[in-house]
C-alpha atoms as a PDB file:
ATOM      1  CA  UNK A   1     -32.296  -0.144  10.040  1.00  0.00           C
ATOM      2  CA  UNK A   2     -34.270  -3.464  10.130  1.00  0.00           C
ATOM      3  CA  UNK A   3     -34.078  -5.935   6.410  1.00  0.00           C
ATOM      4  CA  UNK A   4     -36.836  -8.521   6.366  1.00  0.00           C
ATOM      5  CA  UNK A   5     -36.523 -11.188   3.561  1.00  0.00           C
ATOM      6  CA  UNK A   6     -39.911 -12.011   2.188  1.00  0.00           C
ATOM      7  CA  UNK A   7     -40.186 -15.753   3.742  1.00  0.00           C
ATOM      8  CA  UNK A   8     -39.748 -14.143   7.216  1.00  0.00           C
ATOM      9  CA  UNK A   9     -42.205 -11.796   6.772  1.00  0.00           C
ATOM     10  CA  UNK A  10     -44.653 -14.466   5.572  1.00  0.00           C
ATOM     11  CA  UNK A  11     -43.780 -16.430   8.864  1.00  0.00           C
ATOM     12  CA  UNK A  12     -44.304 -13.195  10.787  1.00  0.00           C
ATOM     13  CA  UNK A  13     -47.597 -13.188   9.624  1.00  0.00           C
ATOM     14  CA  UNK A  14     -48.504 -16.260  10.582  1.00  0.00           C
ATOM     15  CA  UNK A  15     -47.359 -16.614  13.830  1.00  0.00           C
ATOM     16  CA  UNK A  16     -47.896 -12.653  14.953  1.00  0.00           C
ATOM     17  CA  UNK A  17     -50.702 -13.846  17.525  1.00  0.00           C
ATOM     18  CA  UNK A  18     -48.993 -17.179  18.452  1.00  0.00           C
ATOM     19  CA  UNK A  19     -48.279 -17.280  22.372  1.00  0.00           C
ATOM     20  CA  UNK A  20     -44.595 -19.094  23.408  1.00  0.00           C
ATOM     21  CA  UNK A  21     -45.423 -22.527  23.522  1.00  0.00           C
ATOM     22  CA  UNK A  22     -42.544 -24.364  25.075  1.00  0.00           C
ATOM     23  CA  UNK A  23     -41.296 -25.107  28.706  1.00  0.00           C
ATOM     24  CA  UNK A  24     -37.577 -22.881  28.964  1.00  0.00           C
ATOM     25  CA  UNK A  25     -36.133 -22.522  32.261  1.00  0.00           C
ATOM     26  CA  UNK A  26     -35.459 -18.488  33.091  1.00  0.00           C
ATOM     27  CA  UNK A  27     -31.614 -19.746  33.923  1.00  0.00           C
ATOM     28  CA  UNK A  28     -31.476 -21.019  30.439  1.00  0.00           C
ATOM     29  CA  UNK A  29     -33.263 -18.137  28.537  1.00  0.00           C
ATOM     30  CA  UNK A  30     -31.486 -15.682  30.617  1.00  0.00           C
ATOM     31  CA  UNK A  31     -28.113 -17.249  28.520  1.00  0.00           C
ATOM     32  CA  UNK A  32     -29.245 -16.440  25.058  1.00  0.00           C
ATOM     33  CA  UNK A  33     -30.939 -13.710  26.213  1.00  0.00           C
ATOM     34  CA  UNK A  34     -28.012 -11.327  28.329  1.00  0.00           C
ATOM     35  CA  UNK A  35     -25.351 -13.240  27.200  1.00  0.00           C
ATOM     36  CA  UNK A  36     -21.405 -11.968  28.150  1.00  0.00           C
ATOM     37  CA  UNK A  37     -20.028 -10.173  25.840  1.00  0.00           C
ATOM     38  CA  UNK A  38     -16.222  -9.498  25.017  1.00  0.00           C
ATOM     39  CA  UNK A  39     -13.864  -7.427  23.450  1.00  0.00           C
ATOM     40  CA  UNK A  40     -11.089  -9.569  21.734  1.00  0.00           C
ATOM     41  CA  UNK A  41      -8.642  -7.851  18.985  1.00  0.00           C
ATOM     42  CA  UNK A  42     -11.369  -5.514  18.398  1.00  0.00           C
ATOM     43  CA  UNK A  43     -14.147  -7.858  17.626  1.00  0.00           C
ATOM     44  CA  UNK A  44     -16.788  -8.378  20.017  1.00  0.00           C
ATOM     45  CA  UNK A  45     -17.158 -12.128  20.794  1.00  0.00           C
ATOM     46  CA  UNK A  46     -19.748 -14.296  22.602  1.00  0.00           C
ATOM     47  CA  UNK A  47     -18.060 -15.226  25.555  1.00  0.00           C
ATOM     48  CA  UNK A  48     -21.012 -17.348  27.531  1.00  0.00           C
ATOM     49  CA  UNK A  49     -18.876 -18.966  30.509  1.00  0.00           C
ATOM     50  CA  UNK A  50     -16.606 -15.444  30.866  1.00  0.00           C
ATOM     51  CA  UNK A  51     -13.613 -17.617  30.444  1.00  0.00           C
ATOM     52  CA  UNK A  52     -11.877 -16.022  27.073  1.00  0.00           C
ATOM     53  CA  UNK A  53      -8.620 -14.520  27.812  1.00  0.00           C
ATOM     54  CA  UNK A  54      -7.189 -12.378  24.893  1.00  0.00           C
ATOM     55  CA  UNK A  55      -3.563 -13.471  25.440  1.00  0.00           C
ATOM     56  CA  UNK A  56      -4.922 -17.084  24.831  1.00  0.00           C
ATOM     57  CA  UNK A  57      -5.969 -16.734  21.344  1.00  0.00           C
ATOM     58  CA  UNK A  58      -3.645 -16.680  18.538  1.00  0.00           C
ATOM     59  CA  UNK A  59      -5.635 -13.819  16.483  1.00  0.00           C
ATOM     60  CA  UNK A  60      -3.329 -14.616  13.428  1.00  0.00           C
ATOM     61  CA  UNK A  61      -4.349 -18.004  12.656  1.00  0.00           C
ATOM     62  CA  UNK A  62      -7.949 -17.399  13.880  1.00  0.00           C
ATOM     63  CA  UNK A  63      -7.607 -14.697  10.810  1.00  0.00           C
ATOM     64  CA  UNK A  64      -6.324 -17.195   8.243  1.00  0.00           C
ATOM     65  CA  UNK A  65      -9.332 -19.201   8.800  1.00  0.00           C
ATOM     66  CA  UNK A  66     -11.711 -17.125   8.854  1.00  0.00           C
ATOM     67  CA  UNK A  67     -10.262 -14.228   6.220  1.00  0.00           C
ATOM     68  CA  UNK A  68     -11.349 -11.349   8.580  1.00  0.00           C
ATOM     69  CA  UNK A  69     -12.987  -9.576  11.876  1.00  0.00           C
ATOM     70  CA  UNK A  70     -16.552 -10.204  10.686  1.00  0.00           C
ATOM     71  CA  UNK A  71     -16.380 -13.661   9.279  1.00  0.00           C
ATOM     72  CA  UNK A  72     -14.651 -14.631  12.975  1.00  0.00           C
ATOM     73  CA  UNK A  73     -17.078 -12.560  14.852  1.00  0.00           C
ATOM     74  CA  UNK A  74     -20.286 -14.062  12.331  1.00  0.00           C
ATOM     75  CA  UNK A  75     -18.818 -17.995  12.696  1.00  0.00           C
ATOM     76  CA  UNK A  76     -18.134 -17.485  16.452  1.00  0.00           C
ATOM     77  CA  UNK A  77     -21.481 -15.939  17.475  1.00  0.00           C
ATOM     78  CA  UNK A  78     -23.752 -18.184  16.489  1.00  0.00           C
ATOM     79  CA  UNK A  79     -26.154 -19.058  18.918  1.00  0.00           C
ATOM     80  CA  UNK A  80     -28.819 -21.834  18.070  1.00  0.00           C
ATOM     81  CA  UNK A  81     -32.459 -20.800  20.165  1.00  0.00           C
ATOM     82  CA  UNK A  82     -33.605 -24.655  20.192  1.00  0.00           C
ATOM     83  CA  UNK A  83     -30.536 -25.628  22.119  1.00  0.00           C
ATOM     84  CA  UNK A  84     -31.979 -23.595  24.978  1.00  0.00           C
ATOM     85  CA  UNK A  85     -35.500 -24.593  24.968  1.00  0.00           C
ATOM     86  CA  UNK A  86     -37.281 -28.199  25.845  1.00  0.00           C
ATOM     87  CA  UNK A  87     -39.829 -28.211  22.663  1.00  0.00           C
ATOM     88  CA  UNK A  88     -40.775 -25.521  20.731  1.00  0.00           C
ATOM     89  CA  UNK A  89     -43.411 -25.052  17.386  1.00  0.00           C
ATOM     90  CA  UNK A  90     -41.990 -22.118  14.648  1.00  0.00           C
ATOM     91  CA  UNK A  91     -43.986 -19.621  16.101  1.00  0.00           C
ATOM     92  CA  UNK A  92     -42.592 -19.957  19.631  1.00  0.00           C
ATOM     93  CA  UNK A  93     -38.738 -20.270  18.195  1.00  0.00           C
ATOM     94  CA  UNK A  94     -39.519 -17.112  16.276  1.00  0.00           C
ATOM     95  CA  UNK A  95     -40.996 -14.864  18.394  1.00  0.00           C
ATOM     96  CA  UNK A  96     -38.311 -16.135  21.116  1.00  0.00           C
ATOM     97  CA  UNK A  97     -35.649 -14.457  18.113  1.00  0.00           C
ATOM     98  CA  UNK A  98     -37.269 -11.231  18.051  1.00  0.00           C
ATOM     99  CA  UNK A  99     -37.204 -11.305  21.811  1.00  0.00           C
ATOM    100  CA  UNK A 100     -33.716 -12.267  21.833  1.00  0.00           C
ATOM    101  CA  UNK A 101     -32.650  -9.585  19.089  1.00  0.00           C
ATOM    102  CA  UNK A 102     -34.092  -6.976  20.625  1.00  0.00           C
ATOM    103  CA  UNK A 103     -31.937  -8.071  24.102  1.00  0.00           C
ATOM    104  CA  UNK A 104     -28.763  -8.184  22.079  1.00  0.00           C
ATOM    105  CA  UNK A 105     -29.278  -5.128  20.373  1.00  0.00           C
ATOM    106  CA  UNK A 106     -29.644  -3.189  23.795  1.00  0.00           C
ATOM    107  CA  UNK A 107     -26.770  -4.811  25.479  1.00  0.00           C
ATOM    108  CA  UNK A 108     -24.446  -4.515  22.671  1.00  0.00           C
ATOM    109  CA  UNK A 109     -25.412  -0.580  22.214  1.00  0.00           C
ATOM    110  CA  UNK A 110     -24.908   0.233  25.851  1.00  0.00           C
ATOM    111  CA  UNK A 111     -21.378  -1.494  26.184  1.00  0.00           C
ATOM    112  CA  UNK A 112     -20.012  -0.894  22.975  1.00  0.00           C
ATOM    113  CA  UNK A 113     -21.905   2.384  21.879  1.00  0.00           C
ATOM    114  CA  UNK A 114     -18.576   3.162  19.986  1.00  0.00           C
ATOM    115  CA  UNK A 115     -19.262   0.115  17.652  1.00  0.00           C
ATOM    116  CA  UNK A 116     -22.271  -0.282  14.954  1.00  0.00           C
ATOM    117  CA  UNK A 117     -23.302  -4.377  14.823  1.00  0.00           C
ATOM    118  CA  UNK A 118     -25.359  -6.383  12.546  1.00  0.00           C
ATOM    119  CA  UNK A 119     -27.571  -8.362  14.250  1.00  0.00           C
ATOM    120  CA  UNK A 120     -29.113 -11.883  12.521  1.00  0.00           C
ATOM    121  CA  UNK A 121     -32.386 -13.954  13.466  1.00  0.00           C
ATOM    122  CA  UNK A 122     -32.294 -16.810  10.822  1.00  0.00           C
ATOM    123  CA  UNK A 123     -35.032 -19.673  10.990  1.00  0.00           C
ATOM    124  CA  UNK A 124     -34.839 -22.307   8.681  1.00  0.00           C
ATOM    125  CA  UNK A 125     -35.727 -25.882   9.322  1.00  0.00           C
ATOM    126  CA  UNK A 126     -37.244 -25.570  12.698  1.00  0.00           C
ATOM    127  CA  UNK A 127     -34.370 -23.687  13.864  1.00  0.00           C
ATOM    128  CA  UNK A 128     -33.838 -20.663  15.134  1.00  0.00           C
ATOM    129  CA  UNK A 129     -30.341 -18.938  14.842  1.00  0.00           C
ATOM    130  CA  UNK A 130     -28.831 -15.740  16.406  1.00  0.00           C
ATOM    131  CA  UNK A 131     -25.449 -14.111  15.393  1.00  0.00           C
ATOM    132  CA  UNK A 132     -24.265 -11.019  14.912  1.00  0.00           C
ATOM    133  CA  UNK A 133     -21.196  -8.937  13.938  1.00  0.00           C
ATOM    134  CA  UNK A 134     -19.529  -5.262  13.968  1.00  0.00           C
ATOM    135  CA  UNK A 135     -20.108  -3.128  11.294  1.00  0.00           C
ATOM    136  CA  UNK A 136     -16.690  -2.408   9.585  1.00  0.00           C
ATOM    137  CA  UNK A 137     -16.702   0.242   6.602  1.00  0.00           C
ATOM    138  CA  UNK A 138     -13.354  -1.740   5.244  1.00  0.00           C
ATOM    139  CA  UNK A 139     -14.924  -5.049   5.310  1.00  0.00           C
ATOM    140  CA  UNK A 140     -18.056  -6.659   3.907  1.00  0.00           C
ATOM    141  CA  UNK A 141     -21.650  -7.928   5.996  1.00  0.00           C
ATOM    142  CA  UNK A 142     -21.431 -11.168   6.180  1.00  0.00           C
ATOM    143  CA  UNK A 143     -24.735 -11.456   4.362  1.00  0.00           C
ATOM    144  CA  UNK A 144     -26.016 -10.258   1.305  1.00  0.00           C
ATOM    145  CA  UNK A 145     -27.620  -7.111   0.840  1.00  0.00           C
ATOM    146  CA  UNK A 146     -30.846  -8.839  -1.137  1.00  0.00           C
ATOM    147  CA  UNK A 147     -32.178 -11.155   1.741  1.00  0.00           C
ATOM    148  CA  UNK A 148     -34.629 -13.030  -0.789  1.00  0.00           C
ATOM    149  CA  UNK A 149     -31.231 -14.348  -2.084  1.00  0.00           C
ATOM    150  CA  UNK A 150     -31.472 -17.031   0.565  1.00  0.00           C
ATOM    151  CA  UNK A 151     -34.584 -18.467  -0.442  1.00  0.00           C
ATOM    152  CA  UNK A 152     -34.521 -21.846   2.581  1.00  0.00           C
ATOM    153  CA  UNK A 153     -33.879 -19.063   5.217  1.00  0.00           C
ATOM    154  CA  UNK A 154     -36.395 -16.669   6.677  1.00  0.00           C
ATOM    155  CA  UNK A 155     -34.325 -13.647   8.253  1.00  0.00           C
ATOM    156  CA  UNK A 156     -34.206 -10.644   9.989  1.00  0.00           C
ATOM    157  CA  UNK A 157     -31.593  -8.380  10.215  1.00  0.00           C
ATOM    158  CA  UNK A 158     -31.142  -5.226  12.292  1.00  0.00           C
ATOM    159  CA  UNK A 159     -28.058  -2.856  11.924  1.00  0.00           C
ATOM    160  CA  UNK A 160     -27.724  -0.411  15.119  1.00  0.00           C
END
């Protein structure tokens, strides 16, 4: 199921027919793109240099902060597109986040196919921002279910 809030369909619209305009290095858009995934205390967790080591986390306190699975996973997997890319116009940064969605959404389905996620494209400001979570039927999205709420955010959100 794909949720579009009503300023990212407007910027959609307007940038449907825009061509990437930006110089990106493959090695660098092959990082946000196919990034490592990892299992950790049953979240799945961005884990870009494969360097996390379960037994090295102290899931208890990460749990305190962050008051559960999702709002870890959410926090943690935040990637930001324009720290990947040299210079970059709206249209480029968003059609880069569908690109990159779509990736995610693929790799996350083949290695955890036991797990439904919620994946986030946010632009706001110039930015583009990727994140995503697990679906957990005991625990809330860590968005909203009315996506016009955030009215300074355009966003797409896909749950597989």
């Amino acid at each position: 199921m794909i949720k579009i809030n009503e300023k990212m369909k407007e910027l959609l619209k307007k940038v449907e027919k825009s061509e990437i305009k930006t110089e990106i290095k493959a090695d660098e858009l092959a990082k946000i793109m196919f990034v490592n995934f990892k299992e950790v205390y049953n979240c799945i967790i961005i884990d870009m240099n494969n360097t996390i080591k379960e037994e090295s986390i102290n899931f208890q306190r990460i749990l305190s902060m962050f008051g559960d699975r999702t709002g870890y996973e959410a926090s943690c997997n935040e990637i930001r597109i324009n720290d990947y890319i040299n210079y970059s116009d709206e249209g480029t940064v968003i059609q880069l986040g569908k690109l990159i969605l779509n990736a995610w959404k693929d790799k996350l389905k083949t290695e955890y196919p036991e797990y439904n996620f919620c994946i986030i494209f946010s632009f706001s400001n110039g930015f583009g921002t990727m994140r995503f979570h697990v679906i957990r039927e005991d625990e809330s999205r860590w968005l909203e279910s009315d996506l016009n709420k955030y009215k300074d955010e355009a966003i797409i959100v896909e749950e597989i």
